[in-house]
C-alpha atoms as a PDB file:
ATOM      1  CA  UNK A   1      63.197 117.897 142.830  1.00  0.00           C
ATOM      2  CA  UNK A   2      66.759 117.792 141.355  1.00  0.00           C
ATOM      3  CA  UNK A   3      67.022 121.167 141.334  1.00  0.00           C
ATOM      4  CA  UNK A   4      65.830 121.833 145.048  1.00  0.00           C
ATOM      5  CA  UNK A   5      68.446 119.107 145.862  1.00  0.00           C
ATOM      6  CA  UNK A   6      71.385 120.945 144.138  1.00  0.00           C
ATOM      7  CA  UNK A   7      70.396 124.600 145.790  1.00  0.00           C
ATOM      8  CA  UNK A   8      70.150 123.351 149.122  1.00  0.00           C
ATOM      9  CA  UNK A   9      72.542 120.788 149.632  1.00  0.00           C
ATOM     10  CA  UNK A  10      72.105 120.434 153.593  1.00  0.00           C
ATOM     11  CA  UNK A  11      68.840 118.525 153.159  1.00  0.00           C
ATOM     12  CA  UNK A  12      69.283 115.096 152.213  1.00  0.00           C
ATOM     13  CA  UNK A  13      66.997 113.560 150.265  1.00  0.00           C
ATOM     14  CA  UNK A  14      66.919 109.678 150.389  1.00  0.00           C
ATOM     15  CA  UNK A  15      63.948 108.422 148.318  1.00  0.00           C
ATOM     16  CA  UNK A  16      60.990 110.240 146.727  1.00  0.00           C
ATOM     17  CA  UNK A  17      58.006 109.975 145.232  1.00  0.00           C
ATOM     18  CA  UNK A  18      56.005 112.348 143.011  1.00  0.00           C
ATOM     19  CA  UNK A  19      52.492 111.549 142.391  1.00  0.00           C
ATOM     20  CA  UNK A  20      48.830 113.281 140.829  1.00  0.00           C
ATOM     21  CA  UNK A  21      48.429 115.224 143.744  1.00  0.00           C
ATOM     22  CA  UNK A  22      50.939 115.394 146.402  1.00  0.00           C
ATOM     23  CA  UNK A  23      54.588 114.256 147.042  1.00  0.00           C
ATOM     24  CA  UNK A  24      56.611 111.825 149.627  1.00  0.00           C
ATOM     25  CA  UNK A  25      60.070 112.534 150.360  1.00  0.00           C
ATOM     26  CA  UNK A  26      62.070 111.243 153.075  1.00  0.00           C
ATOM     27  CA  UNK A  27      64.880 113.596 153.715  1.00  0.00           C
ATOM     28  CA  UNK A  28      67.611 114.200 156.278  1.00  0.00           C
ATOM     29  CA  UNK A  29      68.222 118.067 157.548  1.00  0.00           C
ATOM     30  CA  UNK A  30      67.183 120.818 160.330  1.00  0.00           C
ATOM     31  CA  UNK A  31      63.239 121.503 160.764  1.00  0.00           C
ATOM     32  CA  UNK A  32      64.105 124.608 159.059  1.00  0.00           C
ATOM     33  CA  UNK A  33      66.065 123.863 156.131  1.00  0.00           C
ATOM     34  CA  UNK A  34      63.343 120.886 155.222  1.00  0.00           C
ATOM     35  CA  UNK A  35      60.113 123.295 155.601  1.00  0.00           C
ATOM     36  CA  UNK A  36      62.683 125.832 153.214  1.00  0.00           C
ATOM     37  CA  UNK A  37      63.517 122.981 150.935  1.00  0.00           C
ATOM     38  CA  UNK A  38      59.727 122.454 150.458  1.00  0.00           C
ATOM     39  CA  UNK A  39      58.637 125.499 150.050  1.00  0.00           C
ATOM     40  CA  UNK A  40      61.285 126.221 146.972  1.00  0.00           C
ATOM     41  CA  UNK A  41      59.963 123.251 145.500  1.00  0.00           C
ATOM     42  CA  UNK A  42      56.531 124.650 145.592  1.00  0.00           C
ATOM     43  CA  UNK A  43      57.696 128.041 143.992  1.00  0.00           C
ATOM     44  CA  UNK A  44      59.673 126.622 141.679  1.00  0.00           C
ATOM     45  CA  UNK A  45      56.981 123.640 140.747  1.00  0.00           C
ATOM     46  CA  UNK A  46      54.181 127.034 141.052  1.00  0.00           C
ATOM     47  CA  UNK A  47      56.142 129.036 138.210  1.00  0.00           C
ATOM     48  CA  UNK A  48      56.732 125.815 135.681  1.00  0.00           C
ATOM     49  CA  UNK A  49      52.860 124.802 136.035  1.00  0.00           C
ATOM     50  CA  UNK A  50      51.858 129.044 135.501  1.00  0.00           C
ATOM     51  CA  UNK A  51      54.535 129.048 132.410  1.00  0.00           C
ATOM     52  CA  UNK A  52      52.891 125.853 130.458  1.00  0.00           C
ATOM     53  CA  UNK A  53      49.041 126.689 131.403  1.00  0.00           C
ATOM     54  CA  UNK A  54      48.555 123.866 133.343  1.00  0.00           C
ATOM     55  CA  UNK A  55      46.110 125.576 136.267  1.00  0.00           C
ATOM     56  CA  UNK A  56      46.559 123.471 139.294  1.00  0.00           C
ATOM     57  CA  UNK A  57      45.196 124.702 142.912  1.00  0.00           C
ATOM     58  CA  UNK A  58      48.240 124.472 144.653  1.00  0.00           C
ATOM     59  CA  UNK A  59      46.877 126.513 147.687  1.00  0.00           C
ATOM     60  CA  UNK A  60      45.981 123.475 149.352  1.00  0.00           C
ATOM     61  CA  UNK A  61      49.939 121.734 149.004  1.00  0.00           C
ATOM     62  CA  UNK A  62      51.288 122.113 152.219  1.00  0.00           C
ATOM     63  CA  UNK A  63      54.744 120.384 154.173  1.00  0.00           C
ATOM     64  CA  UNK A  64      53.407 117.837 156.612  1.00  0.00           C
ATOM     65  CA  UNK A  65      56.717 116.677 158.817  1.00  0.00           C
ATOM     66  CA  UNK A  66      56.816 113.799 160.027  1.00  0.00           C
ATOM     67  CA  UNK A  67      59.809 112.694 162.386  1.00  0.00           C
ATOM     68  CA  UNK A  68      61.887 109.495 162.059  1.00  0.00           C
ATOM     69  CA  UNK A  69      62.426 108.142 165.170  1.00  0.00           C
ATOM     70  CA  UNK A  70      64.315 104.982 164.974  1.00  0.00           C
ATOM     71  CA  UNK A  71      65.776 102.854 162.960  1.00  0.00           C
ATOM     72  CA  UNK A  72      63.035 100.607 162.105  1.00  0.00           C
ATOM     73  CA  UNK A  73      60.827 103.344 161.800  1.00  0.00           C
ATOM     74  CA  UNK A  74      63.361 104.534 158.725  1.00  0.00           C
ATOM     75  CA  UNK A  75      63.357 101.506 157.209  1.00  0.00           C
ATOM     76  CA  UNK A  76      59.709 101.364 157.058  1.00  0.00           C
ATOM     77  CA  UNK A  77      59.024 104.767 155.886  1.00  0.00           C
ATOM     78  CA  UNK A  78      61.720 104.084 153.142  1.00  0.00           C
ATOM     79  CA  UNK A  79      59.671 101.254 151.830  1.00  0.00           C
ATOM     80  CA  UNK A  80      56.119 103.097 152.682  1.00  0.00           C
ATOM     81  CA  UNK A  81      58.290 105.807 150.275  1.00  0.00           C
ATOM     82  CA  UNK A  82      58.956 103.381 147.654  1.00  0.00           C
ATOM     83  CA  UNK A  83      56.028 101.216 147.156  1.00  0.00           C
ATOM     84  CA  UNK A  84      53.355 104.664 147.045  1.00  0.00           C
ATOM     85  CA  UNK A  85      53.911 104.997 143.120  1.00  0.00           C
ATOM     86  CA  UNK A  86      53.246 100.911 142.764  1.00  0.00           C
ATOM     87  CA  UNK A  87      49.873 101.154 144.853  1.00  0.00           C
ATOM     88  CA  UNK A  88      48.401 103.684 142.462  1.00  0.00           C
ATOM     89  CA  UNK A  89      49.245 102.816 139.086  1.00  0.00           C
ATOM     90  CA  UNK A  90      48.274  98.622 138.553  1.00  0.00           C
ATOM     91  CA  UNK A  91      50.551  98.854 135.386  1.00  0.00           C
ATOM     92  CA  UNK A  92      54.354  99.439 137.819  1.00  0.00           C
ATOM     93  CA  UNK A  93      56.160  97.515 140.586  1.00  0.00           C
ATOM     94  CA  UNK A  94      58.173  98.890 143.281  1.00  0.00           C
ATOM     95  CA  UNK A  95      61.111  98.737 141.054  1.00  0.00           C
ATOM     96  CA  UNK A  96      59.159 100.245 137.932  1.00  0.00           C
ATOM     97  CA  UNK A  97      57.668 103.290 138.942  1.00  0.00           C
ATOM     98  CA  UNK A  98      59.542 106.301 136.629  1.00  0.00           C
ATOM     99  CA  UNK A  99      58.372 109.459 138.878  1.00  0.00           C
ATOM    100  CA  UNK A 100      60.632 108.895 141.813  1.00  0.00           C
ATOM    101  CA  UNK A 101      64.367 106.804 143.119  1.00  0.00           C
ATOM    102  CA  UNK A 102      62.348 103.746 144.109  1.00  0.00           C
ATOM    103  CA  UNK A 103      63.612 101.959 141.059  1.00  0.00           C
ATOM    104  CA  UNK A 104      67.210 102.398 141.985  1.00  0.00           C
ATOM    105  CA  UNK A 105      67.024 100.414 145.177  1.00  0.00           C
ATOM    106  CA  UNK A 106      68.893  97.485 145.279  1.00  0.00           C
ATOM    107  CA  UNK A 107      68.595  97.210 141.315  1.00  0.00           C
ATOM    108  CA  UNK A 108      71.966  97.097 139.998  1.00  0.00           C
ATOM    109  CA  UNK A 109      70.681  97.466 136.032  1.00  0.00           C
ATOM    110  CA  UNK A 110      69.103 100.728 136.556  1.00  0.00           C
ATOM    111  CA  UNK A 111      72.348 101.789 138.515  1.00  0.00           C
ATOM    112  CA  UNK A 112      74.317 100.807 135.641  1.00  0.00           C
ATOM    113  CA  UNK A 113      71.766 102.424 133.136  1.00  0.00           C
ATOM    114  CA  UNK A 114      72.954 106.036 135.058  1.00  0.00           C
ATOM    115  CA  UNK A 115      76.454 105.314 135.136  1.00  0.00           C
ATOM    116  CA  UNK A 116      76.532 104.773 131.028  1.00  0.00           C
ATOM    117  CA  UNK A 117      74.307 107.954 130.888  1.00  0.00           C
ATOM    118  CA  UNK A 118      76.196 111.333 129.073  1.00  0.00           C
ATOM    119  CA  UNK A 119      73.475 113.379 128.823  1.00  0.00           C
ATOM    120  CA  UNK A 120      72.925 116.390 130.970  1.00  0.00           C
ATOM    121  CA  UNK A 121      70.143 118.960 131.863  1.00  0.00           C
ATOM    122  CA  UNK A 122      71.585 122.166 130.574  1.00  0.00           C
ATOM    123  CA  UNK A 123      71.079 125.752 132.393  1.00  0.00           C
ATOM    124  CA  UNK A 124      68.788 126.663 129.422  1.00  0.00           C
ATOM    125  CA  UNK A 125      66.553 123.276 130.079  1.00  0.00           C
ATOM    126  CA  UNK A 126      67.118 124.467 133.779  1.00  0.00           C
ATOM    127  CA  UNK A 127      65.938 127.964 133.266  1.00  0.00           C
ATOM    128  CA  UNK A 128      62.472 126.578 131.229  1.00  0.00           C
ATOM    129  CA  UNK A 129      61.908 124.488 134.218  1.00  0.00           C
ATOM    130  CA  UNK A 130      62.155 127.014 136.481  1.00  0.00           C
ATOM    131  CA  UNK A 131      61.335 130.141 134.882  1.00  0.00           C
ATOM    132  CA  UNK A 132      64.408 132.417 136.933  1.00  0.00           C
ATOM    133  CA  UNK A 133      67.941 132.172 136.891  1.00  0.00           C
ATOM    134  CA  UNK A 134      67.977 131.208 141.001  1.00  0.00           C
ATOM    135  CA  UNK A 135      69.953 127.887 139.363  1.00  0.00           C
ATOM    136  CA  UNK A 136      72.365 129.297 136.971  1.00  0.00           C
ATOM    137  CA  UNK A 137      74.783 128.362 138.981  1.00  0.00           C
ATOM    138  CA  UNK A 138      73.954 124.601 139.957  1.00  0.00           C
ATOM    139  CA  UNK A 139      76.271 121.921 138.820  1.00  0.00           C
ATOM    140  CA  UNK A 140      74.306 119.943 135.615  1.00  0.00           C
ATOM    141  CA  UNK A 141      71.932 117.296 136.296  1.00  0.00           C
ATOM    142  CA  UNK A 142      72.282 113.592 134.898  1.00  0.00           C
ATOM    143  CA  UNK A 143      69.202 112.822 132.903  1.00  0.00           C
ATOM    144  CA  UNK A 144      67.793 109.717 132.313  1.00  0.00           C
ATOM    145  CA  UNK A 145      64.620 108.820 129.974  1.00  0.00           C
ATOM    146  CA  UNK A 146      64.319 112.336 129.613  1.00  0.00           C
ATOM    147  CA  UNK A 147      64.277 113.523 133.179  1.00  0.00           C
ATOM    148  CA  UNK A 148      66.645 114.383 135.986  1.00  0.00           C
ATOM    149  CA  UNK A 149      67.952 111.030 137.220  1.00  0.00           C
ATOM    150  CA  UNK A 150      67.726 110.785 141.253  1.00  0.00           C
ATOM    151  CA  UNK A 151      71.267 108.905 141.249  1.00  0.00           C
ATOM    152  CA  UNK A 152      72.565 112.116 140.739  1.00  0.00           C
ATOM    153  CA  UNK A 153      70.764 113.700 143.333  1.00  0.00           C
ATOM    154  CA  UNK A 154      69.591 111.223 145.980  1.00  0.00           C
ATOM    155  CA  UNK A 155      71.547 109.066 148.849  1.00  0.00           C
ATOM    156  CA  UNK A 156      70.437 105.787 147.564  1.00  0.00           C
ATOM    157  CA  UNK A 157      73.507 104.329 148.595  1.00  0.00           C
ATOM    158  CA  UNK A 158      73.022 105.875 152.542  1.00  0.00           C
ATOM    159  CA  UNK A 159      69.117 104.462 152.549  1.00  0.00           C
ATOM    160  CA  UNK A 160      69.848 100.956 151.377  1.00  0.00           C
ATOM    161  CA  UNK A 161      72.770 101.380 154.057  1.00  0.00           C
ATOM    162  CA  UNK A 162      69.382 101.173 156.297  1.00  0.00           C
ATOM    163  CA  UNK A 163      68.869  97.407 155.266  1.00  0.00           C
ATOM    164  CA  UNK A 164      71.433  94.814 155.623  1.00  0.00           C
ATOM    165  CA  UNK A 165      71.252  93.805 152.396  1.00  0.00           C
ATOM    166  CA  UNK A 166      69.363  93.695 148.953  1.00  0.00           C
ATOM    167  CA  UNK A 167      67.178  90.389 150.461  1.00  0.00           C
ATOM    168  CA  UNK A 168      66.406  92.211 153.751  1.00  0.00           C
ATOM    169  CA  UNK A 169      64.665  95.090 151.684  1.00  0.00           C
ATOM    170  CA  UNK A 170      62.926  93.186 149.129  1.00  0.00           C
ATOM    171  CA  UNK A 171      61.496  91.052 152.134  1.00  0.00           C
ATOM    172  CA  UNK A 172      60.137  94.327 153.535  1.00  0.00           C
ATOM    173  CA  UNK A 173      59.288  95.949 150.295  1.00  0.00           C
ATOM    174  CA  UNK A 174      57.018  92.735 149.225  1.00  0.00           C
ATOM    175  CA  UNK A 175      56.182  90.499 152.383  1.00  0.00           C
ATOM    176  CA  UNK A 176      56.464  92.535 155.254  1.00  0.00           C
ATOM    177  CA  UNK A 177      53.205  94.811 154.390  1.00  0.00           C
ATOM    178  CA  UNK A 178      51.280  95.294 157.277  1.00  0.00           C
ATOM    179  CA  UNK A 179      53.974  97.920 158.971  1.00  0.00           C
ATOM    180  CA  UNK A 180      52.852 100.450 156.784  1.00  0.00           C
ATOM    181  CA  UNK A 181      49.530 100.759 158.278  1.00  0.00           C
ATOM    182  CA  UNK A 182      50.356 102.823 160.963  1.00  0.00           C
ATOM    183  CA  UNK A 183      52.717 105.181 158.472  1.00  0.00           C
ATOM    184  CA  UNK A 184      49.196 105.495 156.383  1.00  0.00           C
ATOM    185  CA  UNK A 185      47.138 106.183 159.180  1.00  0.00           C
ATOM    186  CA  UNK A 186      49.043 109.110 160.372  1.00  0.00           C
ATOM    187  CA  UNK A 187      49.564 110.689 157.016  1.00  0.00           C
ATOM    188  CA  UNK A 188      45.747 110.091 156.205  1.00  0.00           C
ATOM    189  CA  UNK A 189      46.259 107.860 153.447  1.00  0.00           C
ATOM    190  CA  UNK A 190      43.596 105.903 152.404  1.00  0.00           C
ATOM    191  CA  UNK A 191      45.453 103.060 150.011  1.00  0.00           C
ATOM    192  CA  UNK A 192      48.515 101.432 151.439  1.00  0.00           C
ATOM    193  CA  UNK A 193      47.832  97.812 150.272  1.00  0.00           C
ATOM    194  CA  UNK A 194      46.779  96.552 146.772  1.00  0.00           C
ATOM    195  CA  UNK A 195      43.179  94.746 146.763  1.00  0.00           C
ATOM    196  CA  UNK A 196      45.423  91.247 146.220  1.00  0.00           C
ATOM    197  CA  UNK A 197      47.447  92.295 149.693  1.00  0.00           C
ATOM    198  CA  UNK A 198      44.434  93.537 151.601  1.00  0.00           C
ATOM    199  CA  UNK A 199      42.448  90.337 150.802  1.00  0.00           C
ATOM    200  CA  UNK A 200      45.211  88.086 151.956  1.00  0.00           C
ATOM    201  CA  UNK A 201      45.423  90.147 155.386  1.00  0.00           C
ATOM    202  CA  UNK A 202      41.067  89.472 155.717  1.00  0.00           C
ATOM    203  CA  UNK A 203      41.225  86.204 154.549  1.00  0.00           C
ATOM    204  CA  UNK A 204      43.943  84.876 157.257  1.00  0.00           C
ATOM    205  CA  UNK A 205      41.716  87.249 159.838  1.00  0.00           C
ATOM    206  CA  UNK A 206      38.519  85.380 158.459  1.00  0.00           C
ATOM    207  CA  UNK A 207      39.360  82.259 159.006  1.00  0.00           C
ATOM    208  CA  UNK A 208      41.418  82.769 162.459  1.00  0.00           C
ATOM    209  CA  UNK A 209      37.725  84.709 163.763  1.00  0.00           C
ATOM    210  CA  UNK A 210      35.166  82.786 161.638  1.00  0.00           C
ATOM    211  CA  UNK A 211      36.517  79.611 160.517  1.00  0.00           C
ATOM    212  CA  UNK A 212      36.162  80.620 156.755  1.00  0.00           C
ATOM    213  CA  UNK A 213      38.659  83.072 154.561  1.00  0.00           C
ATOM    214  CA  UNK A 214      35.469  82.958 152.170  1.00  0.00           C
ATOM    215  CA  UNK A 215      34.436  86.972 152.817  1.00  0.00           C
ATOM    216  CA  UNK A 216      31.766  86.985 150.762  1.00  0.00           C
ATOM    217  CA  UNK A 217      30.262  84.158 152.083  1.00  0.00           C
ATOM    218  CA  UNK A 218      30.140  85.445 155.911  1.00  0.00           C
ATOM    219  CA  UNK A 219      27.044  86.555 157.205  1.00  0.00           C
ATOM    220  CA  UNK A 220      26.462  90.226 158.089  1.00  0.00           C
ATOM    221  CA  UNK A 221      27.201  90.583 161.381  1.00  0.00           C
ATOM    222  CA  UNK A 222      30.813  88.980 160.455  1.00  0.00           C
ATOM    223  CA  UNK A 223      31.146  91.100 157.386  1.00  0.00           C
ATOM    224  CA  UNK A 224      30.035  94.210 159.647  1.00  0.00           C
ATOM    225  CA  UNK A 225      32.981  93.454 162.087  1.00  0.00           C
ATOM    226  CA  UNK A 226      35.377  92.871 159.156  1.00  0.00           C
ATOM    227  CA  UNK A 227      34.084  96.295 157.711  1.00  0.00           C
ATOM    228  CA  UNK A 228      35.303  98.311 161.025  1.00  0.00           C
ATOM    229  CA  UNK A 229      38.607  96.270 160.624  1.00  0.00           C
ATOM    230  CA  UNK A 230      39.531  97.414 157.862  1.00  0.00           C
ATOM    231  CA  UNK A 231      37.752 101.268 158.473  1.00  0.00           C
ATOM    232  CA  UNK A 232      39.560 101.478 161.832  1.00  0.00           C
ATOM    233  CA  UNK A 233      42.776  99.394 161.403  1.00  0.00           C
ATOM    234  CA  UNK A 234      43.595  99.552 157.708  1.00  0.00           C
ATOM    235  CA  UNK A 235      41.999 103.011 156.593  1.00  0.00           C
ATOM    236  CA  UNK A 236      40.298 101.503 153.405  1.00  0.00           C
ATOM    237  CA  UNK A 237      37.547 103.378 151.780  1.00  0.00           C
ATOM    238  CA  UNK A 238      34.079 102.921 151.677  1.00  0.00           C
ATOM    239  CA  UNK A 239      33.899 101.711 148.093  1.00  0.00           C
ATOM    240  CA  UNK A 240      36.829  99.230 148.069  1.00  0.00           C
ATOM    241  CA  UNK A 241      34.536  97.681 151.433  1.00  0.00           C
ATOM    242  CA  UNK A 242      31.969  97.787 149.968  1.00  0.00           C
ATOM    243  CA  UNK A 243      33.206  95.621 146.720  1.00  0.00           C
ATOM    244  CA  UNK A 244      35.728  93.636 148.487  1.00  0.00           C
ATOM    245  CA  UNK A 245      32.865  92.309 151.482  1.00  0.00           C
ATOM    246  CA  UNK A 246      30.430  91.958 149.358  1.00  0.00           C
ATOM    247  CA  UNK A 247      27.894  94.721 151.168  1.00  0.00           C
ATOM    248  CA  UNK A 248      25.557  97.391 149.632  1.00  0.00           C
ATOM    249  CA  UNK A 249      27.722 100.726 149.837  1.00  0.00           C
ATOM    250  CA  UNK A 250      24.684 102.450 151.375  1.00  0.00           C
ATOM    251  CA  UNK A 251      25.165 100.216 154.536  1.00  0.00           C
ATOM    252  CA  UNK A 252      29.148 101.182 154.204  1.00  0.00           C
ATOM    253  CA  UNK A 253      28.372 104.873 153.969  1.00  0.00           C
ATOM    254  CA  UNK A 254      25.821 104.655 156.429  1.00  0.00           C
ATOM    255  CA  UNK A 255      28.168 102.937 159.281  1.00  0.00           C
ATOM    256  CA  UNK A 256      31.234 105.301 157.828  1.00  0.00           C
ATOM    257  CA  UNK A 257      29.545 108.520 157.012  1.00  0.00           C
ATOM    258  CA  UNK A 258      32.579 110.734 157.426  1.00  0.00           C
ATOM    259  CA  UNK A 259      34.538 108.527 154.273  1.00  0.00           C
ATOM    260  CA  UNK A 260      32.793 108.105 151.400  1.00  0.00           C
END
């Protein structure tokens, strides 16, 4: 990702995050020079996974755009961004997750853990990584825990610009949730809330509808409502329904055939 950053220079990227099986990046830049930015990143990711053995399919990673409308809509697809890594892996926060810039968000320490850095990713290192010489010519990378640091390469300082401040974000990061539903949905992502978050959203629903936040406890045709809920409106899968209502998954997968 550094290296993409450094040989095309006209797409900006603000926050990233790399994952088992795809990527988010929010970037700035023309149509064009984003779909070329991604597709050096897949040669250049193709050749390192060839050169070490590691056979991954990548036939089916492709650049899905989406288009940042407003300013809201950045803000929210910043923190969509930056929470991903957190969702996945039960062991990381927001501010903990090592495989992308969400860490350097508003967190002064890490900041200051890349400014007392010295060490740099050398054109040798850079050549390994990339198996050609297409960035002999880059300037060197920061590293930082044995990586490129995104300091070096990101606008951190132009997306928390986005925010009014450090308390703003961390509100939006933490509390404000439920906007990143409709981010989710149109990506066609099925986790976008921890089981903790998503239980707080049903139980406040559950008690507003039924009178009780007790989910278990409701009686099917309530937890058969509450299971298109969060099908329709929050994209959850058919196991985490079926644990988190309480219901037989051959019920779930019967009324949700086409997610299993």
């Amino acid at each position: 990702m550094g290296i993409c950053a450094r040989l095309m220079p006209k797409v900006r990227i603000y926050t990233f995050q790399l994952m088992s099986n795809h990527i988010h990046v929010v970037v700035g830049g023309s149509k064009e020079d984003v779909i070329r930015f991604f597709e050096l990143f897949r040669k250049l990711l193709s050749r390192y996974l060839k050169a070490n053995n590691l056979m991954y399919d990548l036939a089916g990673f492709e650049c899905q755009l989406r288009k940042i409308e407003t300013l809201k809509d950045m803000k929210n697809v910043i923190v969509y961004d930056n929470r991903n890594g957190y969702l996945v892996s039960p062991d990381e926060t927001p501010f903990s997750y090592p495989w992308g810039s969400n860490r350097y968000y508003f967190n002064p320490d890490a900041k200051a853990r890349f400014m007392e850095s010295d060490s740099k990713l050398g054109i040798r290192e850079i050549q390994k990584c990339t198996r050609s010489h297409i960035a002999n010519g880059i300037k060197s990378l920061k590293t930082l825990d044995g990586y490129a640091c995104p300091m070096d390469f990101c606008y951190i300082k132009e997306g928390e610009s986005m925010f009014h401040n450090a308390s703003q974000y961390f509100y939006w990061i933490s509390k404000n949730i439920e906007s990143n539903s409709a981010i989710a949905k149109e990506i066609s992502e099925n986790v976008f809330y921890t089981d903790d978050e998503l239980f707080s959203i049903l139980s406040r629903m559950s008690r507003e509808k039924y009178g009780s936040n007790y989910l278990r406890g409701l009686p099917r045709e309530s937890k058969i409502e509450m299971a298109k809920t969060m099908h329709y409106d929050y994209n959850a899968g058919n196991d985490r329904i079926a644990r988190m209502l309480d219901i037989d998954i051959s019920v779930v997968n019967a009324l949700f055939r086409a997610k299993y």
